[in-house]
PDB file of N, CA and C in Angstrom:
ATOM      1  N   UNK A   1      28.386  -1.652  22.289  1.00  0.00           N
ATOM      2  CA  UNK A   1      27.142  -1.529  23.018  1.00  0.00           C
ATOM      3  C   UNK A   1      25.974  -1.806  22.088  1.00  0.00           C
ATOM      4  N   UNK A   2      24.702  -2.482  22.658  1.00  0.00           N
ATOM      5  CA  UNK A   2      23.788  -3.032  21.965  1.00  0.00           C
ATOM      6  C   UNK A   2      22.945  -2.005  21.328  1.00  0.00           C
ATOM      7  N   UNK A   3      23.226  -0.769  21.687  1.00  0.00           N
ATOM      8  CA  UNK A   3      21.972   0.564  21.486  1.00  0.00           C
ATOM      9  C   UNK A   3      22.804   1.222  20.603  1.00  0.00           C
ATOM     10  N   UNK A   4      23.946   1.261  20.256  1.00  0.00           N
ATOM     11  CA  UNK A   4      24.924   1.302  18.963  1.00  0.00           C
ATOM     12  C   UNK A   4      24.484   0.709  17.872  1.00  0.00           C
ATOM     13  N   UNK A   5      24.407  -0.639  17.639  1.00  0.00           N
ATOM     14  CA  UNK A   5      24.247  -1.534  16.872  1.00  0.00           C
ATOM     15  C   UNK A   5      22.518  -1.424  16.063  1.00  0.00           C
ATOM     16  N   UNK A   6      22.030  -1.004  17.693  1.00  0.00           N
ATOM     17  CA  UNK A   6      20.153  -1.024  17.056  1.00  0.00           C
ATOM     18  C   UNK A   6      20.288   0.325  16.584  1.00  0.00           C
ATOM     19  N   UNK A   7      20.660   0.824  16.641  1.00  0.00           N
ATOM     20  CA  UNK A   7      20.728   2.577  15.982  1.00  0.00           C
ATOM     21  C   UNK A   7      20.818   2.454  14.981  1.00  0.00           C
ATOM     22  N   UNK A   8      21.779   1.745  14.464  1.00  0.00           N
ATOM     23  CA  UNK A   8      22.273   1.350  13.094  1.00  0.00           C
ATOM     24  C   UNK A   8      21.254   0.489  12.434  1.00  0.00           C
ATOM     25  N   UNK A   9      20.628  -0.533  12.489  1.00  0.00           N
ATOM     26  CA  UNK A   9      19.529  -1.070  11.994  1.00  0.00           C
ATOM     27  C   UNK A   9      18.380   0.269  11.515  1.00  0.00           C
ATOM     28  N   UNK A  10      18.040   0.948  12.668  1.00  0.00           N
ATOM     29  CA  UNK A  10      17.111   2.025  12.494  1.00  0.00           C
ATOM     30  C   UNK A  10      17.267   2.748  11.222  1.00  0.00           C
ATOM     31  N   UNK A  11      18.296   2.996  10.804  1.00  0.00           N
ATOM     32  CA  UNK A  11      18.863   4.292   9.515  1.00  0.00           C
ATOM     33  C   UNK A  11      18.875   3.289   8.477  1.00  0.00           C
ATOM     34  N   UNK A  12      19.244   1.616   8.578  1.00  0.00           N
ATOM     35  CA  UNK A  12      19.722   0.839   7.382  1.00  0.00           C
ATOM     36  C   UNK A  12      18.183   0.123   7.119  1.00  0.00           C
ATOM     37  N   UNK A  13      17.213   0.217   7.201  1.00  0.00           N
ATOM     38  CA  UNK A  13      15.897  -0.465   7.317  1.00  0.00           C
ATOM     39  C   UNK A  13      14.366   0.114   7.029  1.00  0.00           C
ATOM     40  N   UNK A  14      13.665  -0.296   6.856  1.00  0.00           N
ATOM     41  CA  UNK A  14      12.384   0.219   6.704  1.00  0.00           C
ATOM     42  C   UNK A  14      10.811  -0.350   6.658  1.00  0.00           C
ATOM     43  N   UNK A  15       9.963   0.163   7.016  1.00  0.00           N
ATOM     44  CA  UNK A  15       8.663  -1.108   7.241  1.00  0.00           C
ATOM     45  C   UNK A  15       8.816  -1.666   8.669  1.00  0.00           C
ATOM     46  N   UNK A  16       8.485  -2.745   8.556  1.00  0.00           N
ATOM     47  CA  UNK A  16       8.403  -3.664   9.755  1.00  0.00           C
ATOM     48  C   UNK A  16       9.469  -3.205  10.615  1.00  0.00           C
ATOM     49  N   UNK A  17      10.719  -3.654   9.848  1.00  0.00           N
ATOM     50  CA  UNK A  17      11.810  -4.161  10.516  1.00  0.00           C
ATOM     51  C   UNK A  17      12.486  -3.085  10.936  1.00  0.00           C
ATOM     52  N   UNK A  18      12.505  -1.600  10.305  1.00  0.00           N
ATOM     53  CA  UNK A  18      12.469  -0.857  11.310  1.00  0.00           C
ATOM     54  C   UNK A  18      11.446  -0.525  12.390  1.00  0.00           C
ATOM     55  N   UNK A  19      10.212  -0.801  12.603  1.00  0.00           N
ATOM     56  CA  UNK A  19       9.433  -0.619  13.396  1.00  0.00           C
ATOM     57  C   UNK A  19       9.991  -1.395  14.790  1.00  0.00           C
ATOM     58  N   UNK A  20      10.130  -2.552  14.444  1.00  0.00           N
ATOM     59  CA  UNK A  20      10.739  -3.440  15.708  1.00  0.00           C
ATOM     60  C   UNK A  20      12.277  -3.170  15.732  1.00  0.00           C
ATOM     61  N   UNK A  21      13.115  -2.872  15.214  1.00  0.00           N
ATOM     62  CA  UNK A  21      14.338  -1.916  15.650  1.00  0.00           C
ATOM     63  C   UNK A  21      14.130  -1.011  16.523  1.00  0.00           C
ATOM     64  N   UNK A  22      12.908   0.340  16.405  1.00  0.00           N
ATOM     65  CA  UNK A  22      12.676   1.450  16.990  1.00  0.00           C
ATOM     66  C   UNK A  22      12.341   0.397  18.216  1.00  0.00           C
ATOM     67  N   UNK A  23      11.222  -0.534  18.381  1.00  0.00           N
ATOM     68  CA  UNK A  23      11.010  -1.383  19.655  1.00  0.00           C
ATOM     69  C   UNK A  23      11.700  -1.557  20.053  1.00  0.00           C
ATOM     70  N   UNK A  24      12.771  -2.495  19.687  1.00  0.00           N
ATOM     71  CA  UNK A  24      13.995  -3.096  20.758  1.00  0.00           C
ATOM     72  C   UNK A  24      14.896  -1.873  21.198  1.00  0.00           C
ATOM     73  N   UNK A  25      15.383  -0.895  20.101  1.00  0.00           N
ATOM     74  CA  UNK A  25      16.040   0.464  20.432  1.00  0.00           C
ATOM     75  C   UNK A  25      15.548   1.460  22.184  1.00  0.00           C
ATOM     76  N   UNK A  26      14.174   1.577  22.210  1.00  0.00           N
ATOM     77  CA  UNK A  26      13.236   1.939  23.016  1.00  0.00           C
ATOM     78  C   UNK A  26      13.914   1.186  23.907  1.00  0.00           C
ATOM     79  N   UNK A  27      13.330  -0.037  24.017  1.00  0.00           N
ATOM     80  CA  UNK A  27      13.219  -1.418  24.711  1.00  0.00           C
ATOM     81  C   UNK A  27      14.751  -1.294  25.609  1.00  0.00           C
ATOM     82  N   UNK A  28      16.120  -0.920  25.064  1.00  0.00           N
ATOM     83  CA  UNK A  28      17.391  -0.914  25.588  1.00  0.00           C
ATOM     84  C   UNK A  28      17.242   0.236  25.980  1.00  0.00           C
ATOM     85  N   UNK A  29      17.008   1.456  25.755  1.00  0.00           N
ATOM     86  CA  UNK A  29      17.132   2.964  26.630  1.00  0.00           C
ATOM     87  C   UNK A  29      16.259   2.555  27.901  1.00  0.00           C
ATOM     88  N   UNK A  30      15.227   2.052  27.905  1.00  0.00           N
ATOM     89  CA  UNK A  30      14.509   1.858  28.872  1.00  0.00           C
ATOM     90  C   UNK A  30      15.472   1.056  29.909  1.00  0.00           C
ATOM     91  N   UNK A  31      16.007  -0.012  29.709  1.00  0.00           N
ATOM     92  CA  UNK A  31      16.884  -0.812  30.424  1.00  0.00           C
ATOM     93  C   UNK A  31      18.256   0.474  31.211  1.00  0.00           C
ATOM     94  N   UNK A  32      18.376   0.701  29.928  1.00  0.00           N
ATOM     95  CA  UNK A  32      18.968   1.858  30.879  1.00  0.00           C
ATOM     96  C   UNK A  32      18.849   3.098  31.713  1.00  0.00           C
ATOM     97  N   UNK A  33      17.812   3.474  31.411  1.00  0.00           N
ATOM     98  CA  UNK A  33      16.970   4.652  32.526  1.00  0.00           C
ATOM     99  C   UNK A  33      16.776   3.719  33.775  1.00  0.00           C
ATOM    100  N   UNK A  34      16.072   2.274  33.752  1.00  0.00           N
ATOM    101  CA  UNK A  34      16.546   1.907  34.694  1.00  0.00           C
ATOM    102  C   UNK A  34      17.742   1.433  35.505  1.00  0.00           C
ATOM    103  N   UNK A  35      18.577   1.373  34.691  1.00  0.00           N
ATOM    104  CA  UNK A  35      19.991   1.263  35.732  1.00  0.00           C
ATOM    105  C   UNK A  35      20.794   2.575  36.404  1.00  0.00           C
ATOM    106  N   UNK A  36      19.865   3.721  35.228  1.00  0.00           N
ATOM    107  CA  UNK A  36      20.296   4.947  36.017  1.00  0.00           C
ATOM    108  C   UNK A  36      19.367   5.075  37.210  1.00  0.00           C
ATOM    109  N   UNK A  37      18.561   4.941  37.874  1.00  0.00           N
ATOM    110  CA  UNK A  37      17.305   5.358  38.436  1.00  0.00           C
ATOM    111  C   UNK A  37      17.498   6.704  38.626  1.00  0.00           C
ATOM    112  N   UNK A  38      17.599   6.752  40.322  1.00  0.00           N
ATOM    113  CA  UNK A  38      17.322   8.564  40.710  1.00  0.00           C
ATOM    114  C   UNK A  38      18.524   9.044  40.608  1.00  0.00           C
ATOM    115  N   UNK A  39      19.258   8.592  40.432  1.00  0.00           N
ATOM    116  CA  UNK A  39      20.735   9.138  40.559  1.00  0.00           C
ATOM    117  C   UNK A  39      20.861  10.089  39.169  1.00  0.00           C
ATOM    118  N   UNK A  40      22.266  10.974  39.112  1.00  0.00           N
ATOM    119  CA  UNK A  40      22.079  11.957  38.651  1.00  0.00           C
ATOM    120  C   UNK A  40      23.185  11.376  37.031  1.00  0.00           C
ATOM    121  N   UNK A  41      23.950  10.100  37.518  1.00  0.00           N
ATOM    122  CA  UNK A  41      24.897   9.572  36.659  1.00  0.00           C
ATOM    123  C   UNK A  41      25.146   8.423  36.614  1.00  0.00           C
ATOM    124  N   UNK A  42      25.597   7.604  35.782  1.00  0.00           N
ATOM    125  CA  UNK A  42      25.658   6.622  35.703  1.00  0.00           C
ATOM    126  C   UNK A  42      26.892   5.656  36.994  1.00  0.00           C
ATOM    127  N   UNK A  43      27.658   6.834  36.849  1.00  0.00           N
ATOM    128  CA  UNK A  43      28.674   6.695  38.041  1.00  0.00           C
ATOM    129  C   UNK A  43      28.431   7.036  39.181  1.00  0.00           C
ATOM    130  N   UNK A  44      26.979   7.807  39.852  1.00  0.00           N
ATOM    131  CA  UNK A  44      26.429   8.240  41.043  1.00  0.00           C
ATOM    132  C   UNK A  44      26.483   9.319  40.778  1.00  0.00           C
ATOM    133  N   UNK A  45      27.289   9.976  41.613  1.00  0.00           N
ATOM    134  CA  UNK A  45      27.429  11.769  42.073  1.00  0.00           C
ATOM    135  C   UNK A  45      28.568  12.009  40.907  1.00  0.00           C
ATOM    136  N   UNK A  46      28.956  11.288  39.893  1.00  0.00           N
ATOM    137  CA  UNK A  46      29.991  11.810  39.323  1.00  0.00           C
ATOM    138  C   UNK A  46      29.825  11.018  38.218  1.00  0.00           C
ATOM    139  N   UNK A  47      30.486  11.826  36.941  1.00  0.00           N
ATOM    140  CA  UNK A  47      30.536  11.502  35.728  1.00  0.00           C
ATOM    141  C   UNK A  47      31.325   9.798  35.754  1.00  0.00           C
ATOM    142  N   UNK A  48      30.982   8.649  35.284  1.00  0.00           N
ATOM    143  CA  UNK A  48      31.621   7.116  35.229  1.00  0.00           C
ATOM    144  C   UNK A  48      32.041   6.857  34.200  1.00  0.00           C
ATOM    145  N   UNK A  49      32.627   5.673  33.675  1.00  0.00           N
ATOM    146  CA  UNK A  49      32.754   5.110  32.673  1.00  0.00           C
ATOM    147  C   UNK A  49      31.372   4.813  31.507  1.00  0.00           C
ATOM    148  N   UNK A  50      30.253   4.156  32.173  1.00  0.00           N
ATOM    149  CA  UNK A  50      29.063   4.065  31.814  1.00  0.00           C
ATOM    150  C   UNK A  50      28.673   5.388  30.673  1.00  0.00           C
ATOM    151  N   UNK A  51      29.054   6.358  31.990  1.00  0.00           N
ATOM    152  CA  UNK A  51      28.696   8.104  31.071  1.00  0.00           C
ATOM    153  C   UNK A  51      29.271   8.448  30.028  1.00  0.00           C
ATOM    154  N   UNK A  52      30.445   8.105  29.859  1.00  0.00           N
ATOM    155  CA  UNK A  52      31.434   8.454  29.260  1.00  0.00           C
ATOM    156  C   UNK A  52      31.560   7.787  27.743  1.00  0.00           C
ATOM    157  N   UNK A  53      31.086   5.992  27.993  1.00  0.00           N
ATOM    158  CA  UNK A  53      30.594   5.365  26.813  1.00  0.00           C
ATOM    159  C   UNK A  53      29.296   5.724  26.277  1.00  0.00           C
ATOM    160  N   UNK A  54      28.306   6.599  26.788  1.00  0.00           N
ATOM    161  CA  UNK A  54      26.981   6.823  26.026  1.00  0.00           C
ATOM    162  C   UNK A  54      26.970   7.851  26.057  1.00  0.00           C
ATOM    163  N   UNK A  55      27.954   8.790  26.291  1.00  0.00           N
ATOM    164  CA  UNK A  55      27.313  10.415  26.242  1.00  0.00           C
ATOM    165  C   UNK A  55      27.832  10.429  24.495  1.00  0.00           C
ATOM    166  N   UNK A  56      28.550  10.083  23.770  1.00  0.00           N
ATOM    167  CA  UNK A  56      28.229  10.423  22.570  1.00  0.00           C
ATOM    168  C   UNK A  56      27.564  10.135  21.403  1.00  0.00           C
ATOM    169  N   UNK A  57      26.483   9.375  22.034  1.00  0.00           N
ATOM    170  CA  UNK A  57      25.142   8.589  21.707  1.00  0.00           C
ATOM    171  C   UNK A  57      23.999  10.057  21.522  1.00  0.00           C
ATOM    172  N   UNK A  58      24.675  10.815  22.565  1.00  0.00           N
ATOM    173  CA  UNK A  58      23.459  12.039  22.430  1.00  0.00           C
ATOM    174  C   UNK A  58      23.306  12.872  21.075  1.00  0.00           C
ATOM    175  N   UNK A  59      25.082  12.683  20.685  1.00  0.00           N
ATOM    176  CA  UNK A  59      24.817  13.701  19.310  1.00  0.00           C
ATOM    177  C   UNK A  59      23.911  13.118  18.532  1.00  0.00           C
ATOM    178  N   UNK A  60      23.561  12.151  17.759  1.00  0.00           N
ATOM    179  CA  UNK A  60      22.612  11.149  17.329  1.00  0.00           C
ATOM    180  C   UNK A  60      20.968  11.300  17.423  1.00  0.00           C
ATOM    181  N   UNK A  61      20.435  11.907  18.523  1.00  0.00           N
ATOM    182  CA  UNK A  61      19.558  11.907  18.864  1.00  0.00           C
ATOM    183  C   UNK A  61      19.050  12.796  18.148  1.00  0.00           C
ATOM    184  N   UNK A  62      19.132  13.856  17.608  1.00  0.00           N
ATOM    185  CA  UNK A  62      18.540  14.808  16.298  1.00  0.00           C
ATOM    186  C   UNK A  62      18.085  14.167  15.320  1.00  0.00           C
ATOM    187  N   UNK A  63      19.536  12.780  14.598  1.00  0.00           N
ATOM    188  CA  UNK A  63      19.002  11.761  13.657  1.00  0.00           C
ATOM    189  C   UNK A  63      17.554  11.008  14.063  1.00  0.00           C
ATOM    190  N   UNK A  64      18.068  10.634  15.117  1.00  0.00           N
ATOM    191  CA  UNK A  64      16.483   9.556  15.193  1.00  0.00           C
ATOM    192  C   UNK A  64      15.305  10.375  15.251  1.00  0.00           C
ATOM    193  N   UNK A  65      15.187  12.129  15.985  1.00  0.00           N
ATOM    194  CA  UNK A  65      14.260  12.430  15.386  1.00  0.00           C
ATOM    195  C   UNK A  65      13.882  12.903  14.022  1.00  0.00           C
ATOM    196  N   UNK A  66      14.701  13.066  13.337  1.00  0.00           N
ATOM    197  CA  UNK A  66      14.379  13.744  11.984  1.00  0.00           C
ATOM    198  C   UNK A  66      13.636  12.447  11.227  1.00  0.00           C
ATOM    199  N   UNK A  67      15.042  11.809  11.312  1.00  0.00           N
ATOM    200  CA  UNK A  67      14.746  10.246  10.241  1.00  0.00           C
ATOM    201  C   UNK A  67      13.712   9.076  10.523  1.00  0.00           C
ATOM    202  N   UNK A  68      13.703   9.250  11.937  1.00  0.00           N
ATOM    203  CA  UNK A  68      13.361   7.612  12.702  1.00  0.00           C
ATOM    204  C   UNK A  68      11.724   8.318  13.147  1.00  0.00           C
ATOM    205  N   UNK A  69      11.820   9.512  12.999  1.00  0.00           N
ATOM    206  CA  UNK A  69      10.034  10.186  13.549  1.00  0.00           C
ATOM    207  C   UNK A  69       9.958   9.924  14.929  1.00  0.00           C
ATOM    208  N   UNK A  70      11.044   9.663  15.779  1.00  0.00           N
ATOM    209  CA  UNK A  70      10.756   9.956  17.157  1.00  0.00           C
ATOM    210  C   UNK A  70      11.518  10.719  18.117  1.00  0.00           C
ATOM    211  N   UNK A  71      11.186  10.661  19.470  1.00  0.00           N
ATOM    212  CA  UNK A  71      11.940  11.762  20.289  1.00  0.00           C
ATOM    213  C   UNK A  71      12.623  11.560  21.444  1.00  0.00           C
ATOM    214  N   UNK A  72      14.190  11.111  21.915  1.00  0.00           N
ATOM    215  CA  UNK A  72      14.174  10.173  22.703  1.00  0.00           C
ATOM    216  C   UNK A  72      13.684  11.308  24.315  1.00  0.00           C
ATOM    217  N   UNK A  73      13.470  12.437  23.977  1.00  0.00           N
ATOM    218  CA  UNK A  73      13.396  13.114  25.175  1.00  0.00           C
ATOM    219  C   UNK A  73      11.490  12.961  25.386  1.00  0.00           C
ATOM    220  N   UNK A  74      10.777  12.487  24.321  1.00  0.00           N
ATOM    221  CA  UNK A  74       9.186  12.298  24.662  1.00  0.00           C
ATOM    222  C   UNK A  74       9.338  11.094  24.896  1.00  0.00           C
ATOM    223  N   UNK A  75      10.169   9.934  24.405  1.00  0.00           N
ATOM    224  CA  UNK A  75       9.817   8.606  24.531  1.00  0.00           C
ATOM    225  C   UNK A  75      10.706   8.044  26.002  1.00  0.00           C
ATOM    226  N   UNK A  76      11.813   8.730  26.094  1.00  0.00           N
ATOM    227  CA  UNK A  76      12.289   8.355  27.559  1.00  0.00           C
ATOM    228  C   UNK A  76      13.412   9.737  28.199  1.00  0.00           C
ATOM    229  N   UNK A  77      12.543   9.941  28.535  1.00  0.00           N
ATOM    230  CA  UNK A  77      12.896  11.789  28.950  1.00  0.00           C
ATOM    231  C   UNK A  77      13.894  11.179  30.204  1.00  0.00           C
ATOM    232  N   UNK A  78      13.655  10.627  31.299  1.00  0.00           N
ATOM    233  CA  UNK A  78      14.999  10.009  32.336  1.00  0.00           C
ATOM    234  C   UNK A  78      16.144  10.038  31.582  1.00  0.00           C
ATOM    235  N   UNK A  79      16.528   9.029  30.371  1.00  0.00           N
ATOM    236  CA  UNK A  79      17.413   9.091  29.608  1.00  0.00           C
ATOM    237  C   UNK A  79      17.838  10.350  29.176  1.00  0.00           C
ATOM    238  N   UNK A  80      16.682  10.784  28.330  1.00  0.00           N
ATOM    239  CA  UNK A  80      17.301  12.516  27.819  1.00  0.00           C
ATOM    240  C   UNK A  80      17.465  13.493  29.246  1.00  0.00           C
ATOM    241  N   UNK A  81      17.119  13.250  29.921  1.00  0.00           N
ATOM    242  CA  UNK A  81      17.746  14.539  31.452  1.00  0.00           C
ATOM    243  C   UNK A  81      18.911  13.969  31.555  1.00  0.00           C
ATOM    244  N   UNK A  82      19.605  12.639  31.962  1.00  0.00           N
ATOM    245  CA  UNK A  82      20.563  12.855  32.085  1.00  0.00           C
ATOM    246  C   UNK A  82      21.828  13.330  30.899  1.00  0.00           C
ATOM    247  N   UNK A  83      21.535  12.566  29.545  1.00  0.00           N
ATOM    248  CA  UNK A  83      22.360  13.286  28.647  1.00  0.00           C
ATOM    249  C   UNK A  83      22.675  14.741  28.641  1.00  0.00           C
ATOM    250  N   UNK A  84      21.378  15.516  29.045  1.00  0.00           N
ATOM    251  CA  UNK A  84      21.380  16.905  29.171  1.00  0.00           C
ATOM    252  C   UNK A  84      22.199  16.868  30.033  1.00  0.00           C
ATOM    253  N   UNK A  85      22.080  17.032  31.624  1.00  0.00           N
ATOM    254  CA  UNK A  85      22.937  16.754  32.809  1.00  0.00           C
ATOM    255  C   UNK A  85      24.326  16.870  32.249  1.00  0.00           C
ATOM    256  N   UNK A  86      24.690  15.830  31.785  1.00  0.00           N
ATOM    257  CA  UNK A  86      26.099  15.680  31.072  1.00  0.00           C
ATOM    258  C   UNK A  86      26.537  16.440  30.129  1.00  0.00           C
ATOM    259  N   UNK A  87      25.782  17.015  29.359  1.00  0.00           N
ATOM    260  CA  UNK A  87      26.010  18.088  28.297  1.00  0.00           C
ATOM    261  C   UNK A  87      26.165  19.649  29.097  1.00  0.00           C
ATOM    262  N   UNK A  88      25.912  19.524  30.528  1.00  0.00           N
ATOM    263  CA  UNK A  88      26.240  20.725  30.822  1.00  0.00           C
ATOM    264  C   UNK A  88      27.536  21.116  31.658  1.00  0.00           C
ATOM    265  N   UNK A  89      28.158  19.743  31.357  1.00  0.00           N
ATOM    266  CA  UNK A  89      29.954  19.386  31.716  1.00  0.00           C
ATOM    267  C   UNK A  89      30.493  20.423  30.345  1.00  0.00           C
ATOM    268  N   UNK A  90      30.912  20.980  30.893  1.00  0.00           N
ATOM    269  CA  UNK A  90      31.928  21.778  29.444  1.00  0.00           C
ATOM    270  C   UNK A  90      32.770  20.590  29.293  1.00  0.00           C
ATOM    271  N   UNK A  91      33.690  19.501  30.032  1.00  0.00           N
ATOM    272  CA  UNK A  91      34.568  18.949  29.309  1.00  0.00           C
ATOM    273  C   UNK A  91      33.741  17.935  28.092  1.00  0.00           C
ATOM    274  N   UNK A  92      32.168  17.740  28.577  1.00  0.00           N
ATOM    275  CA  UNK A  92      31.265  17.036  27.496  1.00  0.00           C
ATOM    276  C   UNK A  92      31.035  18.426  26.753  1.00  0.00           C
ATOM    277  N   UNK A  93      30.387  19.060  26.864  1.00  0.00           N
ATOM    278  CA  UNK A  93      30.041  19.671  25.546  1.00  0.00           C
ATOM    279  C   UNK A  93      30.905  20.003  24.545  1.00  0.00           C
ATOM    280  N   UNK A  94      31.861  20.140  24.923  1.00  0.00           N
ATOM    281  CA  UNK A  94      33.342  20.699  24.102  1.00  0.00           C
ATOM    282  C   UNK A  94      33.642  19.720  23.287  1.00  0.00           C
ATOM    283  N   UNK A  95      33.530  18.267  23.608  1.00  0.00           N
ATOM    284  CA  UNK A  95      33.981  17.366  23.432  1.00  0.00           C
ATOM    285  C   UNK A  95      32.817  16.209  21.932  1.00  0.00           C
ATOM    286  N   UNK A  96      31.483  16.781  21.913  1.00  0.00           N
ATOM    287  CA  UNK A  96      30.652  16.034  21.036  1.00  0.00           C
ATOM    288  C   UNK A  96      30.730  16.855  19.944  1.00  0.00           C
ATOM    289  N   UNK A  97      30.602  16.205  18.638  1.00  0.00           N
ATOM    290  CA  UNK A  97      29.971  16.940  17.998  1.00  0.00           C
ATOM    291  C   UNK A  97      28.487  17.405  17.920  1.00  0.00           C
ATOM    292  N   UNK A  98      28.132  18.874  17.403  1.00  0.00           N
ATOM    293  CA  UNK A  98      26.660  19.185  16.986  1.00  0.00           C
ATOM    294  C   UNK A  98      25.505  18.118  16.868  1.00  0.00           C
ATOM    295  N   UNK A  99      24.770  18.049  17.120  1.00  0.00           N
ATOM    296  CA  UNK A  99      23.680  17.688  16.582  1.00  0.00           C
ATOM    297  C   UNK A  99      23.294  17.581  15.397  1.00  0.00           C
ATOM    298  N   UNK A 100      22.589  18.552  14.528  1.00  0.00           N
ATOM    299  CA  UNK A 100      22.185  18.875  13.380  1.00  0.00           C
ATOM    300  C   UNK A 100      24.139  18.697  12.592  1.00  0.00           C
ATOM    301  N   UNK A 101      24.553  19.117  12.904  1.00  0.00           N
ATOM    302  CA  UNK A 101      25.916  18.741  12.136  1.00  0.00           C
ATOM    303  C   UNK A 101      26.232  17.213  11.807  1.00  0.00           C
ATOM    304  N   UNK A 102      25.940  16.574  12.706  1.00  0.00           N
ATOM    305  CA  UNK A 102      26.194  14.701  12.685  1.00  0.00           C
ATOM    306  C   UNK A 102      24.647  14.603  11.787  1.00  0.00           C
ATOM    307  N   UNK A 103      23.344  14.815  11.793  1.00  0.00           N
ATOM    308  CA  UNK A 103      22.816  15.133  10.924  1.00  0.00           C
ATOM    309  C   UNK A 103      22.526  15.371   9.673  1.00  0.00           C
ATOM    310  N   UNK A 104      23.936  16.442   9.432  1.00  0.00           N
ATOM    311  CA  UNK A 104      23.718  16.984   7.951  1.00  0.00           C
ATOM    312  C   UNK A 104      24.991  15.996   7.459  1.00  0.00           C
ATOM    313  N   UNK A 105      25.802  15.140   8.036  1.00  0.00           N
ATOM    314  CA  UNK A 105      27.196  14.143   7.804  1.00  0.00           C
ATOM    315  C   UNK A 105      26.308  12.982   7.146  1.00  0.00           C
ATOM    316  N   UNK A 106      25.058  12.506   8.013  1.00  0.00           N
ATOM    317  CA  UNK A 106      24.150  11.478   7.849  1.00  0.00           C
ATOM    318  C   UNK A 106      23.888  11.567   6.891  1.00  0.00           C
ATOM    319  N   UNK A 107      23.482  12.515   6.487  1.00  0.00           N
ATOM    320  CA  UNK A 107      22.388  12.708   5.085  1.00  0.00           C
ATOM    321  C   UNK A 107      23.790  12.489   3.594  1.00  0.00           C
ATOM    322  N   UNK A 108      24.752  13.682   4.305  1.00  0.00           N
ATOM    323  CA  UNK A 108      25.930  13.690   3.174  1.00  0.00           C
ATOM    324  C   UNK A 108      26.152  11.947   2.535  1.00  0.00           C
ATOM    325  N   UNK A 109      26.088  11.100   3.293  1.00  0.00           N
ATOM    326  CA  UNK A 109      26.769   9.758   3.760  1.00  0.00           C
ATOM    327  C   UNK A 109      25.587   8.832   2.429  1.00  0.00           C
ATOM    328  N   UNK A 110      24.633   9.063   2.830  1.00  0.00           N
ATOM    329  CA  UNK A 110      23.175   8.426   2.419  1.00  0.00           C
ATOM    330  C   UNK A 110      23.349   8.700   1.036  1.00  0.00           C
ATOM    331  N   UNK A 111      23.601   9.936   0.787  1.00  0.00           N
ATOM    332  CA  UNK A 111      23.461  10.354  -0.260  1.00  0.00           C
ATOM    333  C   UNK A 111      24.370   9.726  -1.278  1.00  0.00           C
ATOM    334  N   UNK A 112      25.609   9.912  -1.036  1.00  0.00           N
ATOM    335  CA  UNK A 112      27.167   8.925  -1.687  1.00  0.00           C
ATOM    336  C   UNK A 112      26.697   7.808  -1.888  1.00  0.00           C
ATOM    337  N   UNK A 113      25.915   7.179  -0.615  1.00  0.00           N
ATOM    338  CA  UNK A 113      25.789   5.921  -0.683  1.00  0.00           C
ATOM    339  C   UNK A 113      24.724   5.318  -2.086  1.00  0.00           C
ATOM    340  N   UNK A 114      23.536   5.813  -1.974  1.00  0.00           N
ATOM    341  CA  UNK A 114      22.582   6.045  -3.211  1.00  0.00           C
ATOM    342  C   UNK A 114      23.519   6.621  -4.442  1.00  0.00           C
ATOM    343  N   UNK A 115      24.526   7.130  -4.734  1.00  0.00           N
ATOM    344  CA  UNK A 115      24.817   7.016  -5.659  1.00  0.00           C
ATOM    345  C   UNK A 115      25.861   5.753  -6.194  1.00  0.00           C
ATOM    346  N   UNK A 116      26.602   5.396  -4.769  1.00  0.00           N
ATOM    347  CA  UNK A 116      27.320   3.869  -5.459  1.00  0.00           C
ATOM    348  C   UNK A 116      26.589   3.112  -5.669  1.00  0.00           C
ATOM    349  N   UNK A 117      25.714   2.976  -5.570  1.00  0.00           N
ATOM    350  CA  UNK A 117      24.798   1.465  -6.080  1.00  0.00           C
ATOM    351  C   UNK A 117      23.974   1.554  -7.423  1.00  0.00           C
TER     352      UNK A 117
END
């Protein structure tokens, strides 16, 4: 998925080129708030495939605010209600990791990494 890939630019980048990462990043959640519209899931009345490939996109979302300085629940709150929505599936919540835990993995990761080079 393309909002995978720009995520990854976001953490590997800086200056400009993350600035227009965070754009196009934005730019694809938006695409997808609209394909969710009013509905409550990506699959309608019920958890889909769609859901199922981006609900663990949510653990992540702590990173982009800590690191990336933004919020995907101020910048596209449609998007963040439904992740919530879905996070209040026990077979989803059970199932992601933490937040701040994928977080503190990030940082662990960064850190290794700054020292191989």
């Amino acid at each position: 998925m393309q909002v995978y890939e720009i995520g990854r630019v976001l953490w590997t980048t800086k200056g400009e080129e993350q600035e227009a990462a965070k754009k196009e990043f934005l730019e694809c959640i938006g695409l997808l708030e609209e394909k969710l519209g009013d509905k409550p899931y990506f699959g309608v009345e019920t958890l889909g495939f769609v859901d199922v490939a981006l609900i663990p996109f949510y653990s992540w979302f702590y990173v982009y605010k800590k690191l990336d300085n933004f919020s995907i629940e101020a910048e596209q709150p449609k998007f963040y209600a439904w992740a919530k929505r879905c996070m209040q599936k026990e077979s989803v919540s059970k199932s992601l990791a933490d937040q701040k835990a994928i977080y503190d993995l990030f940082l662990q990761r960064m850190k290794a990494r700054e020292i191989d080079q």
